[in-house]
PDB file of N, CA and C in Angstrom:
ATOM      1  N   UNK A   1     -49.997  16.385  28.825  1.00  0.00           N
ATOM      2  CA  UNK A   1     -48.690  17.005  28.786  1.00  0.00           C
ATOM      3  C   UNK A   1     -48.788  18.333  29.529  1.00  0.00           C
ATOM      4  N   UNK A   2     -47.474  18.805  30.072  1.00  0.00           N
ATOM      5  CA  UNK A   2     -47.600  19.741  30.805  1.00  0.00           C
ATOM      6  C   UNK A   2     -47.312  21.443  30.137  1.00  0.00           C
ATOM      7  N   UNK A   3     -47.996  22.452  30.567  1.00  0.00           N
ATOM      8  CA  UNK A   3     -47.365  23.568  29.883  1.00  0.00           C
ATOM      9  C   UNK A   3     -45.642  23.125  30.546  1.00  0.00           C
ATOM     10  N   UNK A   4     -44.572  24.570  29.480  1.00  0.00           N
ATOM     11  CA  UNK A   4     -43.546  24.856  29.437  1.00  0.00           C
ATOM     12  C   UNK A   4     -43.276  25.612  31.133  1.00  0.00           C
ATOM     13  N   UNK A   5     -44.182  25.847  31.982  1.00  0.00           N
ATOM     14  CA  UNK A   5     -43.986  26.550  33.075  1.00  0.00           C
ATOM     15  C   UNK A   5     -44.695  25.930  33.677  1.00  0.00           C
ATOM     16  N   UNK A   6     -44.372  26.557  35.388  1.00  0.00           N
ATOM     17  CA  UNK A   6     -45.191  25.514  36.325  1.00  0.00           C
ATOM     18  C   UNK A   6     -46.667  25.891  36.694  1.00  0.00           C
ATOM     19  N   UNK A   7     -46.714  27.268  36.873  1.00  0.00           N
ATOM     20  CA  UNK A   7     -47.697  28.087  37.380  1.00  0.00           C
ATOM     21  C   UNK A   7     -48.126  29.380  36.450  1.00  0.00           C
ATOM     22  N   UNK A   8     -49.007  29.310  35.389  1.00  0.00           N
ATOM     23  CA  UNK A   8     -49.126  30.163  34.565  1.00  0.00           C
ATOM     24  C   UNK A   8     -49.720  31.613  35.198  1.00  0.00           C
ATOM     25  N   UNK A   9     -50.482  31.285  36.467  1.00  0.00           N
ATOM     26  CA  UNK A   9     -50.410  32.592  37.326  1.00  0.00           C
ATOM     27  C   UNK A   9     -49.941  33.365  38.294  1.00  0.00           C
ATOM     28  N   UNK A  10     -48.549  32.587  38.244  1.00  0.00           N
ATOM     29  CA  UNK A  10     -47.852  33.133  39.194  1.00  0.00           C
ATOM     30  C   UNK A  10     -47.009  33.870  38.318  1.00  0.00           C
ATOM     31  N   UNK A  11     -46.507  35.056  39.506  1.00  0.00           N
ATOM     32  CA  UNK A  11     -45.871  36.240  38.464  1.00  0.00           C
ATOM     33  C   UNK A  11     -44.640  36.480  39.174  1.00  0.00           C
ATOM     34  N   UNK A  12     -43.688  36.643  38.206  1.00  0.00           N
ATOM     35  CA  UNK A  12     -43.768  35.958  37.283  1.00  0.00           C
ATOM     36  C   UNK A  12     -43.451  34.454  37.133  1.00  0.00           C
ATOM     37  N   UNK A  13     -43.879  33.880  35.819  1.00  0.00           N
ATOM     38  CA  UNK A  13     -44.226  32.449  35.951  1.00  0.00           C
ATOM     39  C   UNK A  13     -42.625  31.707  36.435  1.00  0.00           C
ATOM     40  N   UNK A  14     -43.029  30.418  36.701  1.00  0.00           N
ATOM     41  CA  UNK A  14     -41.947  30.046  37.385  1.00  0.00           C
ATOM     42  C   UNK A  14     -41.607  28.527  36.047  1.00  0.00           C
ATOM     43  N   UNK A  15     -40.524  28.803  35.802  1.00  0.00           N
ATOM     44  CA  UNK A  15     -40.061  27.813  34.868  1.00  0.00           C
ATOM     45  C   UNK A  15     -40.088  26.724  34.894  1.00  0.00           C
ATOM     46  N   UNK A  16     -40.160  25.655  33.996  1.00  0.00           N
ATOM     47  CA  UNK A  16     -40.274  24.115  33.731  1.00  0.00           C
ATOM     48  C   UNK A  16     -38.427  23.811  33.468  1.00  0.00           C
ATOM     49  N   UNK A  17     -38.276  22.855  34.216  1.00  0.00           N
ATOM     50  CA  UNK A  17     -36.900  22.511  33.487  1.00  0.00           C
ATOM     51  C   UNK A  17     -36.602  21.349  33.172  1.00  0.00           C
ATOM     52  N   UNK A  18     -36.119  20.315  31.971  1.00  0.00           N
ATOM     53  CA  UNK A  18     -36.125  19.190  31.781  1.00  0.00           C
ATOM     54  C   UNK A  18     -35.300  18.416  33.234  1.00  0.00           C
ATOM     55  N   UNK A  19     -34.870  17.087  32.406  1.00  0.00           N
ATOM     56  CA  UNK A  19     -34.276  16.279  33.767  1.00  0.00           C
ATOM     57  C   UNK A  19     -32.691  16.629  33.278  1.00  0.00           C
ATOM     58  N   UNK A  20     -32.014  17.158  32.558  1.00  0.00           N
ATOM     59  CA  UNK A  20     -30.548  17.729  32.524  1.00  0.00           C
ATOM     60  C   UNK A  20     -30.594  19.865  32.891  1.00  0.00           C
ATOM     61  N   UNK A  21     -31.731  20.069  33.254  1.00  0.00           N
ATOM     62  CA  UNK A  21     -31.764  21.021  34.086  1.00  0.00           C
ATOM     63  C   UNK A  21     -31.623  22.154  33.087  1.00  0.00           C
ATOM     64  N   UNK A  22     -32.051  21.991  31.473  1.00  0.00           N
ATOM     65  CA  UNK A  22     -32.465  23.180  30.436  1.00  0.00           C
ATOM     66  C   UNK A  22     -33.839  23.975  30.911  1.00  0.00           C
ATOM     67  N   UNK A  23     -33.827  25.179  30.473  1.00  0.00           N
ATOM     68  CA  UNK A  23     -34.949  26.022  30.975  1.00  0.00           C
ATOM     69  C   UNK A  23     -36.182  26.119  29.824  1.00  0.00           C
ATOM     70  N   UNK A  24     -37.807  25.363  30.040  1.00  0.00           N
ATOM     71  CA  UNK A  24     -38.310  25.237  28.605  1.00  0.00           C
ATOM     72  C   UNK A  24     -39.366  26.153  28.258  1.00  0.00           C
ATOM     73  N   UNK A  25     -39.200  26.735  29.075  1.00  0.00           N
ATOM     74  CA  UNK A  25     -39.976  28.550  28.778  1.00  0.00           C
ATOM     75  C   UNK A  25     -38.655  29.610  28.053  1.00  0.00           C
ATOM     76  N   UNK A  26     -40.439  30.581  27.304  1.00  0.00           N
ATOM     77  CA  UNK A  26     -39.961  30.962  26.668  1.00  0.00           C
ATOM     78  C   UNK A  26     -38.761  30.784  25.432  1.00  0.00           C
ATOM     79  N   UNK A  27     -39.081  30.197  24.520  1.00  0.00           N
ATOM     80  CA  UNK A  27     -37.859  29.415  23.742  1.00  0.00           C
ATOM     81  C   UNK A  27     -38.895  28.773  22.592  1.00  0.00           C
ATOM     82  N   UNK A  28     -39.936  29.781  21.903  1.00  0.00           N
ATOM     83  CA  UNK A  28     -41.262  29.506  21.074  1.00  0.00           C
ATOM     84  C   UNK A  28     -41.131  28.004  21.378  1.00  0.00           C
ATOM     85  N   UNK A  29     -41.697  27.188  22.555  1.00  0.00           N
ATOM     86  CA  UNK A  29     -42.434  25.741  22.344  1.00  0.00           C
ATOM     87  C   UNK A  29     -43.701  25.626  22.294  1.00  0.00           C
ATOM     88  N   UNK A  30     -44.140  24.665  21.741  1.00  0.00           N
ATOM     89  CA  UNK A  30     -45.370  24.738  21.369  1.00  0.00           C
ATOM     90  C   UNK A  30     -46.206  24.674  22.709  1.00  0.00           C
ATOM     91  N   UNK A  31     -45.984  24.327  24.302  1.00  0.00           N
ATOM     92  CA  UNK A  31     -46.444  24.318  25.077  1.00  0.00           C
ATOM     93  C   UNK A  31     -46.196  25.366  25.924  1.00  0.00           C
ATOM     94  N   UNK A  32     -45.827  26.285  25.585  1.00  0.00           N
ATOM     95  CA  UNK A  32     -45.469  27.859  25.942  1.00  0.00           C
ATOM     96  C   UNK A  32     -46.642  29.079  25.412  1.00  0.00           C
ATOM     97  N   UNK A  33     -46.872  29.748  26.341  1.00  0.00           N
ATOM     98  CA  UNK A  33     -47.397  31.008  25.520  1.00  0.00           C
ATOM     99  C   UNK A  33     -46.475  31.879  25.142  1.00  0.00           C
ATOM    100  N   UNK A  34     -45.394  31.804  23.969  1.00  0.00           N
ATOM    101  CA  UNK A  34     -44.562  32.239  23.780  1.00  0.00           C
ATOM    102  C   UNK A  34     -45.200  32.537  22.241  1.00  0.00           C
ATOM    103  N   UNK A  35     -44.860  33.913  22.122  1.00  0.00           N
ATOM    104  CA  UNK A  35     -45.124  34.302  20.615  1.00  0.00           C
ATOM    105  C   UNK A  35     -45.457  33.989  19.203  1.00  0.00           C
ATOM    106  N   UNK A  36     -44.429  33.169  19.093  1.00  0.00           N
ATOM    107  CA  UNK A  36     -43.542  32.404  17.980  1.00  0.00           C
ATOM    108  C   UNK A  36     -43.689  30.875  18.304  1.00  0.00           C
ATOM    109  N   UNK A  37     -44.251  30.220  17.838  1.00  0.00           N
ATOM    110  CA  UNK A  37     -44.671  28.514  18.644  1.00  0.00           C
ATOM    111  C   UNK A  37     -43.622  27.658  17.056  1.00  0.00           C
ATOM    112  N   UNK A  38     -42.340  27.602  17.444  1.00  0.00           N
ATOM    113  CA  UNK A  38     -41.763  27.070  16.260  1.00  0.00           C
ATOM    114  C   UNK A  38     -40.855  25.169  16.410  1.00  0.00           C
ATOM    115  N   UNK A  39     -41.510  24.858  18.128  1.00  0.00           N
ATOM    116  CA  UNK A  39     -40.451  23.564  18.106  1.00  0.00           C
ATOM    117  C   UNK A  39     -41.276  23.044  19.650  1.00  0.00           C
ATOM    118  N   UNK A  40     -40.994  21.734  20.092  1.00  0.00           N
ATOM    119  CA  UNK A  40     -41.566  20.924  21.048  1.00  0.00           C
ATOM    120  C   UNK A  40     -40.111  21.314  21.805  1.00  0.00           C
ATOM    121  N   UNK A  41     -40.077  21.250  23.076  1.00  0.00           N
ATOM    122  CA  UNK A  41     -38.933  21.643  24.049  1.00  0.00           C
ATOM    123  C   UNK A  41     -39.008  20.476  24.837  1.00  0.00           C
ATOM    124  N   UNK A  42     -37.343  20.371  24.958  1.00  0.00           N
ATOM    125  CA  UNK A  42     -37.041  18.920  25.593  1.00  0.00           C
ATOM    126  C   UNK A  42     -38.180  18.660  27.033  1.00  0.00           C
ATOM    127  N   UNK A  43     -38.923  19.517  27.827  1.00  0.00           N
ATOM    128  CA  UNK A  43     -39.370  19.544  28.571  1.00  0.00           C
ATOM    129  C   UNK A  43     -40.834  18.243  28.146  1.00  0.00           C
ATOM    130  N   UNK A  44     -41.269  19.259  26.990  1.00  0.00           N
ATOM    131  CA  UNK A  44     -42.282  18.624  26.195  1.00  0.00           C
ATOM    132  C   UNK A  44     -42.108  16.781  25.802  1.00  0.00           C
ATOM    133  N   UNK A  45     -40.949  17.058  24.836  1.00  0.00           N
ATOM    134  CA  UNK A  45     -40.532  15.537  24.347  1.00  0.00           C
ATOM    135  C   UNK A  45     -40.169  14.428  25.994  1.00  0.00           C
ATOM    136  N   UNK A  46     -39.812  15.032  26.506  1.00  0.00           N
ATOM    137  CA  UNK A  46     -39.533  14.546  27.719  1.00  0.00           C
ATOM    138  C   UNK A  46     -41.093  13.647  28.348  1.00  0.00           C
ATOM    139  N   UNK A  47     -42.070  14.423  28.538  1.00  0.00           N
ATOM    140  CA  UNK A  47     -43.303  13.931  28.965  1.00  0.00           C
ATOM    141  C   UNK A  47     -44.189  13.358  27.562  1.00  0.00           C
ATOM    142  N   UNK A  48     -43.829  13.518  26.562  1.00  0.00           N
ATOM    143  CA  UNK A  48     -44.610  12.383  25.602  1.00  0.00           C
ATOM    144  C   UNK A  48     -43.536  11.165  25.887  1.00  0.00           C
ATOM    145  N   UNK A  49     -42.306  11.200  25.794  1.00  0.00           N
ATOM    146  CA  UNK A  49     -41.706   9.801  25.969  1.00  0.00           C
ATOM    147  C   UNK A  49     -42.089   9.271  26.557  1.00  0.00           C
ATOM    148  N   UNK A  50     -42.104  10.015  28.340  1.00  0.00           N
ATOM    149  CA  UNK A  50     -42.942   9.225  29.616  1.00  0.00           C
ATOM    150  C   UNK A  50     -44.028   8.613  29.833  1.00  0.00           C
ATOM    151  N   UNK A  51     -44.523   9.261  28.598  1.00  0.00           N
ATOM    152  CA  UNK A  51     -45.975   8.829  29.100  1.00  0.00           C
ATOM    153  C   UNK A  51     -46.151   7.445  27.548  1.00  0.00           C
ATOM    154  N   UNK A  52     -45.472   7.599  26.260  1.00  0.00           N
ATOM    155  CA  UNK A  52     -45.339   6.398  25.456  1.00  0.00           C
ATOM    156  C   UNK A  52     -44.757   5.130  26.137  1.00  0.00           C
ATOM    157  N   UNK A  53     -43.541   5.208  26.925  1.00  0.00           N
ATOM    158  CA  UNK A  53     -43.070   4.172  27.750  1.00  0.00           C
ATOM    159  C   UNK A  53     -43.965   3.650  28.744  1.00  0.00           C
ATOM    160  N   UNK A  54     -44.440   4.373  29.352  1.00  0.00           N
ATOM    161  CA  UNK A  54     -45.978   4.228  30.332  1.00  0.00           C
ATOM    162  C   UNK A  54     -46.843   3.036  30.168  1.00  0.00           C
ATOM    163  N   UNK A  55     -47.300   3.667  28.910  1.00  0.00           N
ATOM    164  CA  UNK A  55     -48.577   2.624  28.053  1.00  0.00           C
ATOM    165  C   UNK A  55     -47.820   1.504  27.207  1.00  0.00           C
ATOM    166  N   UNK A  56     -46.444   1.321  27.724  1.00  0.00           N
ATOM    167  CA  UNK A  56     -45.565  -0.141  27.192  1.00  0.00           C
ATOM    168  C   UNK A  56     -45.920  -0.832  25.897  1.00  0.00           C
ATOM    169  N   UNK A  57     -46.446  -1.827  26.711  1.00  0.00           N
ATOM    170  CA  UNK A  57     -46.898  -2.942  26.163  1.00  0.00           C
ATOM    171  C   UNK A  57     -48.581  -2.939  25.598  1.00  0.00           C
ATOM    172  N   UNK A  58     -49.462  -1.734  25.835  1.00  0.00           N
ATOM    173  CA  UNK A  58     -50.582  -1.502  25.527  1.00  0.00           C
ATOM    174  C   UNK A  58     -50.939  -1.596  24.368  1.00  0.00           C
ATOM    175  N   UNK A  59     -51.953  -1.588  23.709  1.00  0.00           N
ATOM    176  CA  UNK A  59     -52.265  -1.208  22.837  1.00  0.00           C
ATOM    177  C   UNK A  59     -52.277   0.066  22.348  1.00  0.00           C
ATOM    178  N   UNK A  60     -51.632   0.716  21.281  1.00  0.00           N
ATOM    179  CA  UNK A  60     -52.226   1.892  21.146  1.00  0.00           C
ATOM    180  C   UNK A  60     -51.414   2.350  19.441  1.00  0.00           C
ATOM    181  N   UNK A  61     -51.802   3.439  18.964  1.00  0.00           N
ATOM    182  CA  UNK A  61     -51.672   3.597  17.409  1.00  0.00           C
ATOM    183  C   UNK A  61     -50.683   4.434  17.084  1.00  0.00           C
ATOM    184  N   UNK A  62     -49.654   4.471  17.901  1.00  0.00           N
ATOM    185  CA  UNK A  62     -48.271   5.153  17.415  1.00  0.00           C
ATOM    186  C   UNK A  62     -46.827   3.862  16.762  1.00  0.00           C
ATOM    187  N   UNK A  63     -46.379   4.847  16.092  1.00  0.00           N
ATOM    188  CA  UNK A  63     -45.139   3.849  15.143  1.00  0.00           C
ATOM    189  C   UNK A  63     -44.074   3.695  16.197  1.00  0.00           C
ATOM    190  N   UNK A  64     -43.465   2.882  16.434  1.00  0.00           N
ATOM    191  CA  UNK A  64     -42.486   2.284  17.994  1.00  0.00           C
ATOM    192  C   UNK A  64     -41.371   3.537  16.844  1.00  0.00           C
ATOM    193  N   UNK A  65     -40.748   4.264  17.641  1.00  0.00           N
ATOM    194  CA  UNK A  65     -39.169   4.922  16.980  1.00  0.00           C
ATOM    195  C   UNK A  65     -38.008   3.786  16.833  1.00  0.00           C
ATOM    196  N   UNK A  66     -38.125   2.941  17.286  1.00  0.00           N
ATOM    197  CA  UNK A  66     -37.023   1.519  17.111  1.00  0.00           C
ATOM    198  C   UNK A  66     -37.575   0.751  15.980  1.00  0.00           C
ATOM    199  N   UNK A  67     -39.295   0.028  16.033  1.00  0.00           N
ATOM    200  CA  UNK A  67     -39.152  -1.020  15.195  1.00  0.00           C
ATOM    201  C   UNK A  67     -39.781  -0.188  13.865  1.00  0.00           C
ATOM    202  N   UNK A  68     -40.584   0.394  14.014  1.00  0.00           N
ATOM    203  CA  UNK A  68     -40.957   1.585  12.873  1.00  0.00           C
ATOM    204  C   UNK A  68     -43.160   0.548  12.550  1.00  0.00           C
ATOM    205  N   UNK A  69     -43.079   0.145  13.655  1.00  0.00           N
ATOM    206  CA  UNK A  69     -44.336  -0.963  13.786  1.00  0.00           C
ATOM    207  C   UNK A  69     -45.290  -0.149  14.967  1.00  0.00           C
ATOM    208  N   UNK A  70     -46.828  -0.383  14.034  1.00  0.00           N
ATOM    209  CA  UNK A  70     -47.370   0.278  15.280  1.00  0.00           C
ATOM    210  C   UNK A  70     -48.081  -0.384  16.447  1.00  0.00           C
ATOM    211  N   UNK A  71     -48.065   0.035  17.284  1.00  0.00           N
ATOM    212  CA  UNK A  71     -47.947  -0.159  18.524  1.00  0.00           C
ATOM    213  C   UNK A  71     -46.976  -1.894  19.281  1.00  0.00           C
ATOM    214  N   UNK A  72     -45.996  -0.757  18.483  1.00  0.00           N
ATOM    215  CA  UNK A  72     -44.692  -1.845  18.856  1.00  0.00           C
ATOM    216  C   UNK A  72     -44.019  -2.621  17.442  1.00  0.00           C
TER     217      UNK A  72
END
């Protein structure tokens, strides 16, 4: 998963933005060096979806959010 920004050494950092074009820096996510780490930012949820849809049909040990079955 990716940090909340693109370039953590560039100054200043240059923002992550989901695919409806929200800004996911700064906004305590847990993939932020932001102070306060209090919530996953659509940026975040965005690239675990991508990457759960990814591994489809795979094997693997997460509960499907539809059938409530794991791995599928």
């Amino acid at each position: 998963m990716f940090h909340d920004f693109m370039d953590p050494y560039s100054n200043p950092k240059v923002n992550r933005v989901d695919s409806n074009g929200v800004v996911c820096t700064n906004s305590n996510g847990v993939m932020d060096y932001y102070v306060v780490i209090q919530k996953w930012t659509t940026c975040s949820v965005e690239a675990f979806t991508n990457q759960y849809n990814y591994i489809g049909s795979g094997s693997y040990c997460l509960f499907s959010p539809t059938t409530g079955v794991v791995g599928k």
